[in-house]
Structure formats: C-alpha cells, structure tokens
N, C-alpha and C. Protein backbone atom coordinates (compact mmCIF):
# COMPACT_ATOMS: atom_id res chain seq x y z
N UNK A 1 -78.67 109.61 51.68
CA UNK A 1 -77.40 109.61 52.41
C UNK A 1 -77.08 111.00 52.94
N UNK A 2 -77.06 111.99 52.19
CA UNK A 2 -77.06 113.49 52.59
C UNK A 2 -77.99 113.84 53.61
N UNK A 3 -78.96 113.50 53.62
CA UNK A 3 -79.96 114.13 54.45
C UNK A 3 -79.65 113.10 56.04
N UNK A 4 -79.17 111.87 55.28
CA UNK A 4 -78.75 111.45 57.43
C UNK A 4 -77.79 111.98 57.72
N UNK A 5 -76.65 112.10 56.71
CA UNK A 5 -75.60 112.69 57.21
C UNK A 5 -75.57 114.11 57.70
N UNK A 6 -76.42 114.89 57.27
CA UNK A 6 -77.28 116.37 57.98
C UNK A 6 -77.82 116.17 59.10
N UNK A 7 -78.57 115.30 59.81
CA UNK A 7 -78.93 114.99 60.65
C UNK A 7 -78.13 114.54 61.83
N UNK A 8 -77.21 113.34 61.55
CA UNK A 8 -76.21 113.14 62.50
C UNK A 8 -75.18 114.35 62.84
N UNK A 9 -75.03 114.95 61.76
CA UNK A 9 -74.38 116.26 62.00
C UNK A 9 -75.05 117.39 62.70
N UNK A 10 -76.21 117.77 62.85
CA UNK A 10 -77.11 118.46 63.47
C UNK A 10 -77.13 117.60 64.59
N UNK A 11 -77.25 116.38 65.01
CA UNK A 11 -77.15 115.89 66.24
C UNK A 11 -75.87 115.98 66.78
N UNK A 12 -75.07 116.05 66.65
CA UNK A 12 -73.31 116.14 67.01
C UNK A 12 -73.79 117.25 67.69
N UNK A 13 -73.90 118.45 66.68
CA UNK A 13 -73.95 119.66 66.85
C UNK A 13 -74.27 120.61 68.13
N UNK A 14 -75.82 119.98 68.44
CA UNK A 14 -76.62 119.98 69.41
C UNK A 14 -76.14 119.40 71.07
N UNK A 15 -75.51 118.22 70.53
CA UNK A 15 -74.93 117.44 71.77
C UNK A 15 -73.33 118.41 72.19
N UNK A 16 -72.61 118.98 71.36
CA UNK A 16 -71.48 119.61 71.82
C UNK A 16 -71.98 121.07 72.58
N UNK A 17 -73.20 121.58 72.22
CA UNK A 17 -73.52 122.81 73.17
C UNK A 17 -74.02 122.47 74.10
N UNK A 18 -74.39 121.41 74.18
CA UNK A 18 -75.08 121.30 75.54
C UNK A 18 -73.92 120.74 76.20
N UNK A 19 -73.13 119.89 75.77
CA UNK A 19 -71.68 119.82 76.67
C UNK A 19 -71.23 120.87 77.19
N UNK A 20 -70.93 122.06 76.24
CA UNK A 20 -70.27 123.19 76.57
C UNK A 20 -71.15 123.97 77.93
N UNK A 21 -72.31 123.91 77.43
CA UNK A 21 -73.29 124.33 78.52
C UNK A 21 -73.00 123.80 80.14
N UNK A 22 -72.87 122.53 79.90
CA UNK A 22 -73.10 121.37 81.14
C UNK A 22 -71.95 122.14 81.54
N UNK A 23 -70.83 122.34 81.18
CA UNK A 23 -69.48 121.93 81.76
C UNK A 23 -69.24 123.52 82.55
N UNK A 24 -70.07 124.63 81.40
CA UNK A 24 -70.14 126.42 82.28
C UNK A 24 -70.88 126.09 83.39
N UNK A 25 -72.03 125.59 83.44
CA UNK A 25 -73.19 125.50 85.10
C UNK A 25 -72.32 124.33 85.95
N UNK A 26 -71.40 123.51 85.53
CA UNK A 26 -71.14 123.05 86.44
C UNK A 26 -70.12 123.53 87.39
N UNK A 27 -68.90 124.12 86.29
CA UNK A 27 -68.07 125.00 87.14
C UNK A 27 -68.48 125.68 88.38
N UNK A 28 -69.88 126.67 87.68
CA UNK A 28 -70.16 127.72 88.96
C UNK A 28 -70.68 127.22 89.65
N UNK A 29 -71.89 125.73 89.70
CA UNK A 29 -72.13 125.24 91.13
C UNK A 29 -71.45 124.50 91.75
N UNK A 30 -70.31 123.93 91.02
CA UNK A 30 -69.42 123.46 92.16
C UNK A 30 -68.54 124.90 92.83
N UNK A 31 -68.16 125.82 92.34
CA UNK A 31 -67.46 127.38 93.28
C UNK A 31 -68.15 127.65 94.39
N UNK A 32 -70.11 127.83 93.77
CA UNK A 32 -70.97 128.40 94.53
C UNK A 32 -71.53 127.52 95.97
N UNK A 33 -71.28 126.35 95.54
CA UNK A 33 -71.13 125.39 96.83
C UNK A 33 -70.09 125.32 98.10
N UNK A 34 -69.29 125.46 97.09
CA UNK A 34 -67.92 125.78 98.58
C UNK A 34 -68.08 126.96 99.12
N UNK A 35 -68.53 127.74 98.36
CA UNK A 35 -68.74 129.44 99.10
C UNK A 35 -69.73 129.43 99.78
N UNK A 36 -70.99 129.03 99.55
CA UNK A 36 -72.56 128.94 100.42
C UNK A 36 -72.17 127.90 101.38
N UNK A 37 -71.33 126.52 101.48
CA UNK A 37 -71.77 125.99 102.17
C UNK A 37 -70.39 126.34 103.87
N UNK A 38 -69.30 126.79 103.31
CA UNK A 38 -68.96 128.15 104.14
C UNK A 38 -69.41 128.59 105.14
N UNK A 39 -70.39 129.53 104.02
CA UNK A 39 -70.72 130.62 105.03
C UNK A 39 -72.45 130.45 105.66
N UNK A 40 -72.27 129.19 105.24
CA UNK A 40 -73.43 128.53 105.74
C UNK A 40 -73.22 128.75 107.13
N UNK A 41 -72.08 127.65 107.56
CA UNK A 41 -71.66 127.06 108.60
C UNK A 41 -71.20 128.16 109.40
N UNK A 42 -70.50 129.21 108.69
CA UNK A 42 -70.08 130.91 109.56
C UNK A 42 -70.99 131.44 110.07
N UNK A 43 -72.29 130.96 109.40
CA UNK A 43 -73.27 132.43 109.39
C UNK A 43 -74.44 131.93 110.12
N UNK A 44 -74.55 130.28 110.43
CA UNK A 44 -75.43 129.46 111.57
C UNK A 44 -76.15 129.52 110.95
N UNK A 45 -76.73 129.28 109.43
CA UNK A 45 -77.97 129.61 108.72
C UNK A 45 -78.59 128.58 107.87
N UNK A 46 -79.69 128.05 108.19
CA UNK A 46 -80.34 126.48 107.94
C UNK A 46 -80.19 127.06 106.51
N UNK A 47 -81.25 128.40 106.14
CA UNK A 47 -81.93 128.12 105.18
C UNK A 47 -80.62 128.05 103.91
N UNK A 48 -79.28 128.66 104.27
CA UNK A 48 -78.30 128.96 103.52
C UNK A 48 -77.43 127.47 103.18
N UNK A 49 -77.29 127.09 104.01
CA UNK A 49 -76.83 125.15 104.15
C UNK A 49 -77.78 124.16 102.97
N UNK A 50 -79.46 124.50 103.26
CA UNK A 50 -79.92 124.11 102.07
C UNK A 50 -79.73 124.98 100.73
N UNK A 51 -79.47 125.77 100.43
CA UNK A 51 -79.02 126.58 99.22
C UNK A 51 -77.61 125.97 98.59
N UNK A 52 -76.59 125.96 99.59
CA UNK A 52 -75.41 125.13 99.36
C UNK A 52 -75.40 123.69 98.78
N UNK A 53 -76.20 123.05 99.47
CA UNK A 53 -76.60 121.47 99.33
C UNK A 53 -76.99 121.51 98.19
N UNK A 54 -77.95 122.54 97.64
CA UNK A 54 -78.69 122.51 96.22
C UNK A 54 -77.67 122.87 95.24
N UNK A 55 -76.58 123.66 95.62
CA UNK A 55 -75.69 123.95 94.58
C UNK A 55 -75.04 122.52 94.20
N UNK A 56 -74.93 121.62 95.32
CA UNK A 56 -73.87 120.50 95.09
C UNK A 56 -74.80 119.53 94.60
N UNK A 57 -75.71 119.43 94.88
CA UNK A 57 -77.11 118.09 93.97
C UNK A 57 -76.83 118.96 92.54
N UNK A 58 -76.43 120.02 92.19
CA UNK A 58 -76.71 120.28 90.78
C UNK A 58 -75.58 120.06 90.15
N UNK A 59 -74.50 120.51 91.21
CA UNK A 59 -72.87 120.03 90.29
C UNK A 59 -73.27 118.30 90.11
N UNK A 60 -73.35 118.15 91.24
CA UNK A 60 -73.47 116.56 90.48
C UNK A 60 -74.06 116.11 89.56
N UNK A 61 -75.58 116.83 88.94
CA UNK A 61 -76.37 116.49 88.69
C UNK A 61 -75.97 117.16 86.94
N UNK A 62 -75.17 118.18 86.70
CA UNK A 62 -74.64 118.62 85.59
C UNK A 62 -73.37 117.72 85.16
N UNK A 63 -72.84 116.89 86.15
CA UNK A 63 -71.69 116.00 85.89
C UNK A 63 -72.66 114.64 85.24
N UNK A 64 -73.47 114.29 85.91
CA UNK A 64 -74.32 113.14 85.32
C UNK A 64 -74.95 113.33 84.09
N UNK A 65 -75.42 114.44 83.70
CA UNK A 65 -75.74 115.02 82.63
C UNK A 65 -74.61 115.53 81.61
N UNK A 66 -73.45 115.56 81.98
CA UNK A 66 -72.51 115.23 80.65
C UNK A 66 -72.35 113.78 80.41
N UNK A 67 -72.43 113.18 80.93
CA UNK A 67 -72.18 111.41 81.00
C UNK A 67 -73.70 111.08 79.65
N UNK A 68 -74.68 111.91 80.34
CA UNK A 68 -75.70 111.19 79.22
C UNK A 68 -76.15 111.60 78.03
N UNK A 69 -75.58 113.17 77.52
CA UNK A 69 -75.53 114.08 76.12
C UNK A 69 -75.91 113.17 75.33
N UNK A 70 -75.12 112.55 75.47
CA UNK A 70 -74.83 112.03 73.75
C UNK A 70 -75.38 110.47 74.03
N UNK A 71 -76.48 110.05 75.12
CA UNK A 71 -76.88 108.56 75.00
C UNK A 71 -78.09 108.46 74.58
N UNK A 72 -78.85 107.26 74.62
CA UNK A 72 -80.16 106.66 74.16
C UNK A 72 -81.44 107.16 75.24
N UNK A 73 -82.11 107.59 74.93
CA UNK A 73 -83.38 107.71 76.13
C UNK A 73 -83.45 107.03 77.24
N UNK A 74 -83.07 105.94 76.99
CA UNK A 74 -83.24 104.71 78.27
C UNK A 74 -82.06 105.45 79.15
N UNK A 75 -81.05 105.60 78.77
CA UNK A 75 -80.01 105.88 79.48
C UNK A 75 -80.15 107.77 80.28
N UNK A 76 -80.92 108.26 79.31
CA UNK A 76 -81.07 109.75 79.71
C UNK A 76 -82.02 109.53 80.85
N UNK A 77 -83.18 108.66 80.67
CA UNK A 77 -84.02 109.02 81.63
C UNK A 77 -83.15 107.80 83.19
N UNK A 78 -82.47 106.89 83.17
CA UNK A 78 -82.41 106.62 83.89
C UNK A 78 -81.29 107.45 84.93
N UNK A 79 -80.70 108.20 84.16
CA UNK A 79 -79.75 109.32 84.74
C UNK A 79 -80.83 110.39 85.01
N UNK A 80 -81.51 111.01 84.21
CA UNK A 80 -82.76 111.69 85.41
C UNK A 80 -83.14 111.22 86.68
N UNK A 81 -83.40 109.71 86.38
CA UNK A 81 -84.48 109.41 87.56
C UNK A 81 -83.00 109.23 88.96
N UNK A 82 -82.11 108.73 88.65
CA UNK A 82 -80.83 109.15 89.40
C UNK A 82 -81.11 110.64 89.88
N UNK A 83 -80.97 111.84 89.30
CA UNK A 83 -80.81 113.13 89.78
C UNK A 83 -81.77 113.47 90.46
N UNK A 84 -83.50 113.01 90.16
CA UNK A 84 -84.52 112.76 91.38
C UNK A 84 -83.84 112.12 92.77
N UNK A 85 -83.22 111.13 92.55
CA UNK A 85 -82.91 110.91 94.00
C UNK A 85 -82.25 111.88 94.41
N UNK A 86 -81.31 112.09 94.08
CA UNK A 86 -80.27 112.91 94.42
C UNK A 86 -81.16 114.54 95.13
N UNK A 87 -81.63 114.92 94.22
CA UNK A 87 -82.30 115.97 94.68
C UNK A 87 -83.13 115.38 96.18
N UNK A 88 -83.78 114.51 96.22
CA UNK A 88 -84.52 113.86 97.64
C UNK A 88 -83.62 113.63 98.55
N UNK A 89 -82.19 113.66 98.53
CA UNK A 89 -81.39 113.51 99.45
C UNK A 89 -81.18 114.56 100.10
N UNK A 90 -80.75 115.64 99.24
CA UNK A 90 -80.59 116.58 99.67
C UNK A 90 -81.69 117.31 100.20
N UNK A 91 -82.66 117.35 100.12
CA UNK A 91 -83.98 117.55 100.95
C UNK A 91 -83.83 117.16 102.09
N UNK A 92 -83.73 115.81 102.27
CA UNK A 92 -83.95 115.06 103.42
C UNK A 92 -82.52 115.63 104.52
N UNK A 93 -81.32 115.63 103.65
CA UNK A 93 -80.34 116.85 104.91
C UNK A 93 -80.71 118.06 105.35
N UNK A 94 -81.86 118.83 104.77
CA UNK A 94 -82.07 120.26 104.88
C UNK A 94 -83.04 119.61 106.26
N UNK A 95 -84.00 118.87 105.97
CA UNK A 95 -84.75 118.65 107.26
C UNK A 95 -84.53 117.98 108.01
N UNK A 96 -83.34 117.10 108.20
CA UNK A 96 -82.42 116.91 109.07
C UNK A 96 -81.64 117.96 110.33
N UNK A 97 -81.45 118.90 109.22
CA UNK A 97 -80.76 120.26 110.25
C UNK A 97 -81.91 120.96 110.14
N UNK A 98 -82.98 121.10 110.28
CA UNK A 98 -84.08 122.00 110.83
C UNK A 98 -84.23 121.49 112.24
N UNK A 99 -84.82 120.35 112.19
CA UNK A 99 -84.61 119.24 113.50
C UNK A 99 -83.85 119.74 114.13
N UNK A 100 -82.59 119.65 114.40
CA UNK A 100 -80.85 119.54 114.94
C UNK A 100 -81.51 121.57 115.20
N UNK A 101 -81.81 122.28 114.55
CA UNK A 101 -81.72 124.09 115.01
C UNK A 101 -83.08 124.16 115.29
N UNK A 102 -84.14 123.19 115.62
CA UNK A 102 -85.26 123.45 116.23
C UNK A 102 -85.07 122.77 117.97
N UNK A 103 -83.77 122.05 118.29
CA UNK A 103 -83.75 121.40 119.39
C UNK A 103 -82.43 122.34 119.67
N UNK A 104 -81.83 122.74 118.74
CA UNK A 104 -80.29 123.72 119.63
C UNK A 104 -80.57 125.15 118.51
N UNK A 105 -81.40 125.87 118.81
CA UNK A 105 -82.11 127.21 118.16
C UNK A 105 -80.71 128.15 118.18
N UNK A 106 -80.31 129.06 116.74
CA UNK A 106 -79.13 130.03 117.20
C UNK A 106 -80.07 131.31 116.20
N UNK A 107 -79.67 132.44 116.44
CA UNK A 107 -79.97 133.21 115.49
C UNK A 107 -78.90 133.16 114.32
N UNK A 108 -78.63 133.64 113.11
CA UNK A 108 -78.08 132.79 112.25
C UNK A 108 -77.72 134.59 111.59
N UNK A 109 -76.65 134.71 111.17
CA UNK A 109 -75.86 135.86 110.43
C UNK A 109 -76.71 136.67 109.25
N UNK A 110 -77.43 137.51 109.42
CA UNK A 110 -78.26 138.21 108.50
C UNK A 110 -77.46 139.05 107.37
N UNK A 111 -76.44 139.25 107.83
CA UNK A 111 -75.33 139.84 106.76
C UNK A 111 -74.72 138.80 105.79
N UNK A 112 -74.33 137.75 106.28
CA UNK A 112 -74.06 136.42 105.61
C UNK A 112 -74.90 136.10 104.72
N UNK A 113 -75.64 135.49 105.23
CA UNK A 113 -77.11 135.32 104.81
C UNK A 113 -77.37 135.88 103.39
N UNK A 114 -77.38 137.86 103.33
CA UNK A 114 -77.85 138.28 102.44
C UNK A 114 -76.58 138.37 101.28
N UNK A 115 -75.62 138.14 101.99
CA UNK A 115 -74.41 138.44 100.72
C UNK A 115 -74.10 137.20 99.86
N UNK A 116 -74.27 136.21 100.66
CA UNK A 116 -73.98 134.87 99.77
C UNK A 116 -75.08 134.79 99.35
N UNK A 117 -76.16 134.82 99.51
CA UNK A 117 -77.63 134.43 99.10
C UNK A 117 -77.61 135.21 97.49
N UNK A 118 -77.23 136.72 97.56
CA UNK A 118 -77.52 137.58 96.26
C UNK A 118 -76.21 137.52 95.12
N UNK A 119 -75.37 136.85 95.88
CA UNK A 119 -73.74 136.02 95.08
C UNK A 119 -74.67 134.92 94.29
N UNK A 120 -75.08 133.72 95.03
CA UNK A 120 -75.89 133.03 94.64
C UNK A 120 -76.48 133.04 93.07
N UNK A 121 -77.79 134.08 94.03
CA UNK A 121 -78.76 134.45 92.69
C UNK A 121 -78.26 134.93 91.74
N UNK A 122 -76.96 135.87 91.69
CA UNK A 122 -76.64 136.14 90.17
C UNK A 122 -75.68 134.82 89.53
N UNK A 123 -75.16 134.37 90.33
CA UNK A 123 -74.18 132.97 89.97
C UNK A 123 -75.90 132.15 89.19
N UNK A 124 -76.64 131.87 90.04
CA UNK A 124 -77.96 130.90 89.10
C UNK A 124 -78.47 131.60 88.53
N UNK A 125 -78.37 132.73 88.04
CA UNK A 125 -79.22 133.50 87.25
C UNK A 125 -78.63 133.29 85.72
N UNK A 126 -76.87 133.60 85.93
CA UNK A 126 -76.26 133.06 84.68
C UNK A 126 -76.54 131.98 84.39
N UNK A 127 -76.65 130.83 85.42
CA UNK A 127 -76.90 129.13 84.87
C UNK A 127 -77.92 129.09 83.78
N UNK A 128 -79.24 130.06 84.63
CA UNK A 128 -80.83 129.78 84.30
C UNK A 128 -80.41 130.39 82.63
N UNK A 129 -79.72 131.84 82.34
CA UNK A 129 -79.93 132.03 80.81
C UNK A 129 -79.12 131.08 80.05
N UNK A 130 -77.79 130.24 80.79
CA UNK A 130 -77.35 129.58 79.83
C UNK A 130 -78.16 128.38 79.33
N UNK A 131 -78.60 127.38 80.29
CA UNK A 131 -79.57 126.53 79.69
C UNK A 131 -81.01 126.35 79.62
N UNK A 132 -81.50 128.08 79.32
CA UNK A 132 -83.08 128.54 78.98
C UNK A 132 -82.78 127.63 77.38
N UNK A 133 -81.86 127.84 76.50
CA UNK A 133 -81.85 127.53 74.80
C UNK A 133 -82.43 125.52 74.85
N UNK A 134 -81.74 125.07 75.99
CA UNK A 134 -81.97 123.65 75.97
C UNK A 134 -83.12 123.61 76.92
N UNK A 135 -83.87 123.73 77.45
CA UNK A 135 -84.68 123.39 78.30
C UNK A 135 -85.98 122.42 77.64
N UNK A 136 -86.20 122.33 76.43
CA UNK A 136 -86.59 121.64 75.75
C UNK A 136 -86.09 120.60 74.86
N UNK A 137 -84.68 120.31 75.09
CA UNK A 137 -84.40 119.65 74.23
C UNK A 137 -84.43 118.07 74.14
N UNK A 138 -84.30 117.31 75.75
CA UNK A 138 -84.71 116.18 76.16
C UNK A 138 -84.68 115.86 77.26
N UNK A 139 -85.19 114.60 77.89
CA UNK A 139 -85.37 114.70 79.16
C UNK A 139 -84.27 114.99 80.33
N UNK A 140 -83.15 114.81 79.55
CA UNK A 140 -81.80 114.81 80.14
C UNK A 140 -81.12 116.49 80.46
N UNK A 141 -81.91 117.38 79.49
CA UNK A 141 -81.36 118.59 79.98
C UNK A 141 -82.62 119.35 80.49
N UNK A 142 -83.80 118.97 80.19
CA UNK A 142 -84.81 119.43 81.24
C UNK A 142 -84.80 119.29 82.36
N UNK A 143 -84.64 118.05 82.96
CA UNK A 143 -84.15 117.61 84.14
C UNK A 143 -83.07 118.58 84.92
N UNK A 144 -82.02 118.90 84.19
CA UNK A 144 -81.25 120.11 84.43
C UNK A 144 -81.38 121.31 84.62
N UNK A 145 -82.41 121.73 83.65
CA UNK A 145 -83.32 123.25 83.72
C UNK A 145 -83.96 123.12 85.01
N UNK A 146 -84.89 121.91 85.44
CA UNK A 146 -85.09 122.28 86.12
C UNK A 146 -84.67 122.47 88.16
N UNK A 147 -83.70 122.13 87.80
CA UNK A 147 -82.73 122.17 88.98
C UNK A 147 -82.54 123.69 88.85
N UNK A 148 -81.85 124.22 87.55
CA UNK A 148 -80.96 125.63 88.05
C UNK A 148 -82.86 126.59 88.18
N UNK A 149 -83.82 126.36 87.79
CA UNK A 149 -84.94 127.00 87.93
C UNK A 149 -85.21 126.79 89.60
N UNK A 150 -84.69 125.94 89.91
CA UNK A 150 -85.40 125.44 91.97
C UNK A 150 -84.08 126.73 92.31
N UNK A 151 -83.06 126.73 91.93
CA UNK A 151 -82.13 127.53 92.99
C UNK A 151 -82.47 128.79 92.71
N UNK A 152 -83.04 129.65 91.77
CA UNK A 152 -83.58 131.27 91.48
C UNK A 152 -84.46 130.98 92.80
N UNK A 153 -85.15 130.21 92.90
CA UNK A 153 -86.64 130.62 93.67
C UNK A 153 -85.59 130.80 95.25
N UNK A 154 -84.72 129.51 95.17
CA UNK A 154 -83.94 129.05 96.57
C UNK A 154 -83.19 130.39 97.29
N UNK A 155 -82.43 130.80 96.13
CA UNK A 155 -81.77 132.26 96.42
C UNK A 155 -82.76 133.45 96.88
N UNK A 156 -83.61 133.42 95.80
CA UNK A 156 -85.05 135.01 97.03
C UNK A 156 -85.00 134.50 98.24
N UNK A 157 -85.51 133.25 98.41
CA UNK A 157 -86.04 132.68 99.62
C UNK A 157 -85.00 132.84 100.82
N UNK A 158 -83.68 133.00 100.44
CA UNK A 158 -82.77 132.99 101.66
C UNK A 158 -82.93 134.26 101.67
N UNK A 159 -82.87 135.33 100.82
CA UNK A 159 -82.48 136.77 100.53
C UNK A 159 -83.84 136.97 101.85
N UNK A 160 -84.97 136.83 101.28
CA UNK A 160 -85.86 137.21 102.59
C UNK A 160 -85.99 136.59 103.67
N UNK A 161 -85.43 135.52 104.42
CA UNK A 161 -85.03 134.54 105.42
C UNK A 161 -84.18 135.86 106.30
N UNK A 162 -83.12 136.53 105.69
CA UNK A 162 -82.22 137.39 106.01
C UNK A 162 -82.75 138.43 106.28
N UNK A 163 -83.54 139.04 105.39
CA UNK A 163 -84.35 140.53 105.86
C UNK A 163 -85.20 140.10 107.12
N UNK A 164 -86.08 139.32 107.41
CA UNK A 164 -86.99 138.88 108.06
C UNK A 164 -86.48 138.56 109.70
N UNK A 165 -85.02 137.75 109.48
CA UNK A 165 -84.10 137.45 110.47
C UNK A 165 -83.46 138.86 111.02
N UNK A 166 -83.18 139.58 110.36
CA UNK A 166 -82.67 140.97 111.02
C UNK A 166 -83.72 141.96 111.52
N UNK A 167 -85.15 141.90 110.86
CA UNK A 167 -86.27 142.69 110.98
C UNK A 167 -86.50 142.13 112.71
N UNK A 168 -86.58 140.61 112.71
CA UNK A 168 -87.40 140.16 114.29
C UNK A 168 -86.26 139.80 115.11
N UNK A 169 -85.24 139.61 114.79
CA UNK A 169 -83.95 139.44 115.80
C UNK A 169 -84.31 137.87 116.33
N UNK A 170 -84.19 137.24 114.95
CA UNK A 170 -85.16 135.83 115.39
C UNK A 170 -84.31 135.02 114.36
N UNK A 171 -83.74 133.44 115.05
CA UNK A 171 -83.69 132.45 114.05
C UNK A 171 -84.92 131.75 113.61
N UNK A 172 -86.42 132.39 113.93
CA UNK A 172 -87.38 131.54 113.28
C UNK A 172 -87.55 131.71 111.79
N UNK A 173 -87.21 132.79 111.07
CA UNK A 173 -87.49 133.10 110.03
C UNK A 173 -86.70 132.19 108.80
N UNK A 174 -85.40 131.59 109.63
CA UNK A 174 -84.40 130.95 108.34
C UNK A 174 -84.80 129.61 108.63
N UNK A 175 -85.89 129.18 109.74
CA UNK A 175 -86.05 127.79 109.59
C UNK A 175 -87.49 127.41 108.85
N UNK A 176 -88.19 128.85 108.78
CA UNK A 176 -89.65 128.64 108.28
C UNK A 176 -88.88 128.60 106.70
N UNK A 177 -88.20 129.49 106.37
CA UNK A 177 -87.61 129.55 104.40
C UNK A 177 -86.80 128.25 104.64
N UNK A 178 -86.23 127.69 105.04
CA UNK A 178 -85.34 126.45 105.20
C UNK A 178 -86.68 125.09 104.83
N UNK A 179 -87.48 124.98 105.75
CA UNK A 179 -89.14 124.08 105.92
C UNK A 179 -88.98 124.72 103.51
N UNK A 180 -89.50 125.25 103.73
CA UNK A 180 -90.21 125.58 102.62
C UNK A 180 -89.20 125.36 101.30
N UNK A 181 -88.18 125.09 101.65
CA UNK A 181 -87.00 125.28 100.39
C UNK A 181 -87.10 123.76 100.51
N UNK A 182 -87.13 123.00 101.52
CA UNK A 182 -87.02 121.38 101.59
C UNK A 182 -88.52 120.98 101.20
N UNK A 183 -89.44 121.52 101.13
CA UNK A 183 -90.94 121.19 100.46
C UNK A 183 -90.33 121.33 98.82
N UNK A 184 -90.14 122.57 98.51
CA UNK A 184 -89.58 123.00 96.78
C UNK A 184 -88.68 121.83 96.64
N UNK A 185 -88.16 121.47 96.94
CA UNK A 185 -86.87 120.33 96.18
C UNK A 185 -87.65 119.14 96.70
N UNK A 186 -88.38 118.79 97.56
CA UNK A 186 -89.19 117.52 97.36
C UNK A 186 -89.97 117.18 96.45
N UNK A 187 -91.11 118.69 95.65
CA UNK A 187 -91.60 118.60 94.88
C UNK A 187 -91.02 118.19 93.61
N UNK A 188 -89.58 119.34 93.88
CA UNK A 188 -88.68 119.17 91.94
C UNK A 188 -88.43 117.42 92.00
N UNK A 189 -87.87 117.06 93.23
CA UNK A 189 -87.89 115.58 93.03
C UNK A 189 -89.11 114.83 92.34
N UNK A 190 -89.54 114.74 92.88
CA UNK A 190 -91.51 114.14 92.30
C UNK A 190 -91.34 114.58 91.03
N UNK A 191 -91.39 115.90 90.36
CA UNK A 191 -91.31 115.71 89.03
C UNK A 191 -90.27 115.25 88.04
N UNK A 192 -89.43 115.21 88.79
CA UNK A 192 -88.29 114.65 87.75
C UNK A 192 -88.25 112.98 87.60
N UNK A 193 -88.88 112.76 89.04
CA UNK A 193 -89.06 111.63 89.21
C UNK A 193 -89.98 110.78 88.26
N UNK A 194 -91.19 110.93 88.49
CA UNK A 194 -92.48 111.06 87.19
C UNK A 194 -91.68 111.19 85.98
N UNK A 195 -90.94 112.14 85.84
CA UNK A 195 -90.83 112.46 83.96
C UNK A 195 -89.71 111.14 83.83
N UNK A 196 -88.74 111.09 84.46
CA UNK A 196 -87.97 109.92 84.01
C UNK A 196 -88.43 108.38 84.02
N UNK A 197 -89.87 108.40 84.92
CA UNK A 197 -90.42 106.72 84.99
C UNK A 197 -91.38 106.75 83.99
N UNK A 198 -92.03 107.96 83.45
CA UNK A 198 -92.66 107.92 82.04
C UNK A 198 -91.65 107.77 81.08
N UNK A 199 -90.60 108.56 80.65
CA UNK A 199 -89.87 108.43 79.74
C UNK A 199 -89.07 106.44 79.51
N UNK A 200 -89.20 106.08 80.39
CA UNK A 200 -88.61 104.88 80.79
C UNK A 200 -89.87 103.83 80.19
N UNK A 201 -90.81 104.18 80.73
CA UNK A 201 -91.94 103.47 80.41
C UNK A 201 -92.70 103.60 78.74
N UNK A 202 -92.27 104.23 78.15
CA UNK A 202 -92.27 105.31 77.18
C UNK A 202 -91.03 103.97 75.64
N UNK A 203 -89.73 104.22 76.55
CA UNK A 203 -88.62 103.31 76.15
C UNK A 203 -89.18 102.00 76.00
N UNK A 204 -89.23 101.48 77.08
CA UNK A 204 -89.49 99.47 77.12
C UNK A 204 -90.76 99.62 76.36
C-alpha cells in the first residue's frame, strides 16, 4: 500500500511541474506571437510571419498539452498526433505566403526582422531550458520539446534572413529562410506524427 501510494504521489508530483511548465511556455508564446506576428506584417517579412505562426502552433500546442498531463497514453498520443497536424498547418500558411511574395516580391524590414527575430530567440531559449527537465518524460511533453527545439533553429534562421536581406538589398533572402523554415516544421510534423501513430499502435 505504501509503495503505490509513493508512486501515485510521485506521479501527481511530476504531472504538477509539467503543468507549471506548460502554463510558463505558454504564456510567452502566446506574447511572442502577437509581437512577431506584428511586426511581421510591419516589417513585409515571410520568413518572420512563419516564426510568428510557429509561436501560435506552440501556444496551442502547450494548451493541448495541459489538457493531456495527467491522461492515459491513448489520450497523450492522440493529442500529439493533433499537434502534428497543427504544426502541418502552419507550414502549409508559410508556403502559402511565399507564393503570394514570389508573385507580389517586397523587400521586407531588416531592422524588424533582426529585433523581433533575437526577442524571439531569447523568449525560446527560456522555453527550451524550461522543458529540457521533461523532454523525456512522455510522448505528450516530447512532442512539446520538440516544438520549442524547431523555434531556436526558426529564430537564427530569421536572424540571418535579416543580415543577408540588408547585405544584398534583396527580398530573396527572407523567402529562401522562409522555403526552409516551412521544410523544418514539415519535417517536425512527420516526426511527431510517426511518434504518436506508434505510441497509438503501441496502446490498442
């Protein structure tokens, strides 16, 4: 009796930090979304619009992930395989507006660009150390890790979109990092995707 009751208590335990966790990364990507997707739109900048978009697939995707803390595998992974889509959506808007600024081309705010982009990276940089402790803990907060791990890479990628854009006096540079940020979140899709139809398959 002691030793389940240690256990359920160690499971409580476990499930309230990762709440606490969920609820700090979600705050800042829902802030960091209204601010990127802004100065997205100020600053005419594809690759920055997909950075924004990624902030808001993750608020959501940290809101869905408090919903499943504390459930059964079946339920964790089918809320993963949910946040796979989700992440593929938002892909599919980033190359939506590549399209739309490859047929109406602007050069896009290199100052913008680099200030929200390096706001960004330290805003996901805090995410990434808060849930480095869970990144192993189940499929439900891996799935999460690896979202705030796609926006570190997402944030360089605009940061040099911006240097590159001011270096050639060119909007080609934020649509080639824009192309390539919508490849990265197609991929994170695919794997999250995979891990939640194994975990599922795994369940039944």
């Amino acid at each position: 009796m002691g030793s389940c009751c240690d256990n359920n208590c160690a499971l409580d335990a476990l499930h309230e930090k990762q709440r606490s966790t969920l609820i700090k990364v979600l705050w800042i990507n829902a802030i960091m979304f209204i601010a990127i997707v802004v100065a997205a739109f100020y600053g005419n900048s594809t690759a920055l619009l997909s950075d924004s978009l990624d902030n808001l697939g993750d608020a959501l995707t940290y809101a869905l992930s408090l919903f499943a803390v504390s459930k059964g595998k079946t339920i964790k992974a089918r809320v993963a395989l949910f946040k796979g889509g989700l992440i593929f959506v938002a892909a599919s808007l980033v190359v939506a507006h590549i399209i739309y600024r490859l047929i109406n081309p602007v050069i896009p705010s290199y100052e913008v660009m680099g200030m929200f982009s390096i706001a960004g990276l330290v805003a996901n940089g805090l995410c990434l150390f808060l849930l480095w402790r869970h990144r192993k803990d189940d499929i439900n907060m891996s799935s999460v890790f690896e979202c705030s791990r796609n926006d570190i890479a997402a944030n360089v990628s605009v940061i040099l979109a911006a240097f590159f854009v001011w270096i050639f006096n060119s909007g080609l540079p934020d649509i080639i990092i824009a192309s390539l940020l919508a490849v990265l979140l197609l991929r994170s899709s695919a794997r999250v995707i995979k891990g939640a139809l194994s975990e599922l398959a795994q369940s039944s």
